[in-house]
Protein backbone atom coordinates (compact mmCIF):
# COMPACT_ATOMS: atom_id res chain seq x y z
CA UNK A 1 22.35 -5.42 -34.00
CA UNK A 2 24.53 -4.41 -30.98
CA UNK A 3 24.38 -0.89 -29.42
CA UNK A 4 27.50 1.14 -28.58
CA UNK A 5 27.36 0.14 -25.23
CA UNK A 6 27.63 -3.53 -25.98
CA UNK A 7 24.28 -4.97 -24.98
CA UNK A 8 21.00 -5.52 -27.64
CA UNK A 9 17.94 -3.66 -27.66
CA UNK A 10 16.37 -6.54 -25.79
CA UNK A 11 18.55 -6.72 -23.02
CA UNK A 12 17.80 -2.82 -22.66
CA UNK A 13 13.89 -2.92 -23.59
CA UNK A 14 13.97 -5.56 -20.61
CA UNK A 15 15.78 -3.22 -18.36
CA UNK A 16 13.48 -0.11 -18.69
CA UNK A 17 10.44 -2.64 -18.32
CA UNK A 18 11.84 -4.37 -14.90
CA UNK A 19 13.12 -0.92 -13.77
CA UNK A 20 9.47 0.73 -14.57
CA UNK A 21 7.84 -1.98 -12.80
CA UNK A 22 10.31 -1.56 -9.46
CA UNK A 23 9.21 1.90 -9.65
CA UNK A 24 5.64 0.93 -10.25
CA UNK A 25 5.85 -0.93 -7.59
CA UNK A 26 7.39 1.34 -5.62
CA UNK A 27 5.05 4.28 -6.02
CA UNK A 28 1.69 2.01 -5.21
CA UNK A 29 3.11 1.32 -2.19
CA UNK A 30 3.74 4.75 -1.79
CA UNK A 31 0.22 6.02 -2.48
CA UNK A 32 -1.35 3.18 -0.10
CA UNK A 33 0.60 4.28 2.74
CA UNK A 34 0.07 7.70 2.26
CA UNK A 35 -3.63 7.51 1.66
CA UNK A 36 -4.16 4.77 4.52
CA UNK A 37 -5.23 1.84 2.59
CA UNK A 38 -2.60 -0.44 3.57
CA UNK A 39 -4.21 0.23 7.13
CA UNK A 40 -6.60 -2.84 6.74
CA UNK A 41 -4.28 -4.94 5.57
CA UNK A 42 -1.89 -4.97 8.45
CA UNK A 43 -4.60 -4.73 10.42
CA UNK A 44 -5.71 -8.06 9.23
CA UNK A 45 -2.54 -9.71 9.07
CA UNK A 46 -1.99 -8.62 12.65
CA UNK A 47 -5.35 -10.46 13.75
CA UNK A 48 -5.02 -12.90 12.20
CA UNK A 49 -0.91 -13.66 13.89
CA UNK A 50 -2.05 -13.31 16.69
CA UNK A 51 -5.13 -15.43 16.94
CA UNK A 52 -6.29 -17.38 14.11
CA UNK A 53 -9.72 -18.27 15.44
CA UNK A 54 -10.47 -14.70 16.17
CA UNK A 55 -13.64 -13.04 14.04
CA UNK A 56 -11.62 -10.53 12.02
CA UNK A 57 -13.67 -7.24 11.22
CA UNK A 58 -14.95 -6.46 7.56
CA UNK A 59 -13.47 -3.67 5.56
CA UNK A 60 -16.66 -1.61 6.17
CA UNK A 61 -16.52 -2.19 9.76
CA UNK A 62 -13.07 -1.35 10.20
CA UNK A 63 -13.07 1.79 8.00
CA UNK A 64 -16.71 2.50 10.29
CA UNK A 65 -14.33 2.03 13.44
CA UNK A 66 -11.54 3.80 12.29
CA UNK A 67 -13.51 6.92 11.36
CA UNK A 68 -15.45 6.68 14.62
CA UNK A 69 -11.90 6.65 16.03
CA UNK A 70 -10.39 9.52 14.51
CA UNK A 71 -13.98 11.99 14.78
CA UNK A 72 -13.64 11.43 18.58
CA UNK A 73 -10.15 12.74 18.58
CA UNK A 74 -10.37 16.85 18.90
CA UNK A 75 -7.18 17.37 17.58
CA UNK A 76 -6.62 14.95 15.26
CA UNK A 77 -7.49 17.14 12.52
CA UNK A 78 -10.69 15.31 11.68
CA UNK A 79 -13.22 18.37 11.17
CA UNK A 80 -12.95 21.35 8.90
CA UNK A 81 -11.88 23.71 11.13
């Protein structure tokens, strides 16, 4: 069975799935940059570009350091008030 438009349910069914998934995709990125959670990730990739043999810091200890970081800053918008 052919649609008006010429192409088979398939072909569209596999349209709407790759186009969901780009905007899947798309939107988790989205959230993780927003949120900060991509922040580790470059972080590591960084460390680990620039010096292979270099001790790169756990997730705890980088999430410690980067709280650390941003409670020192008065203006950074890190209390309540």
């Amino acid at each position: 069975m052919t649609a008006t438009d010429g192409t088979t349910g398939a072909v569209r069914t596999t349209t709407v799935a790759r186009t969901a998934r780009r905007v899947g995709g798309w939107l988790r990125w989205y959230v993780r940059e927003v949120t900060g959670e991509s922040a580790y990730d470059r972080y590591t990739a960084r460390a680990r570009a620039q010096d292979p043999t270099v001790r790169v810091l756990s997730r705890r200890e980088f999430e410690r350091m980067r709280m650390d970081a941003r409670a020192s800053e008065p203006g950074a918008g890190a209390g309540c008030c």
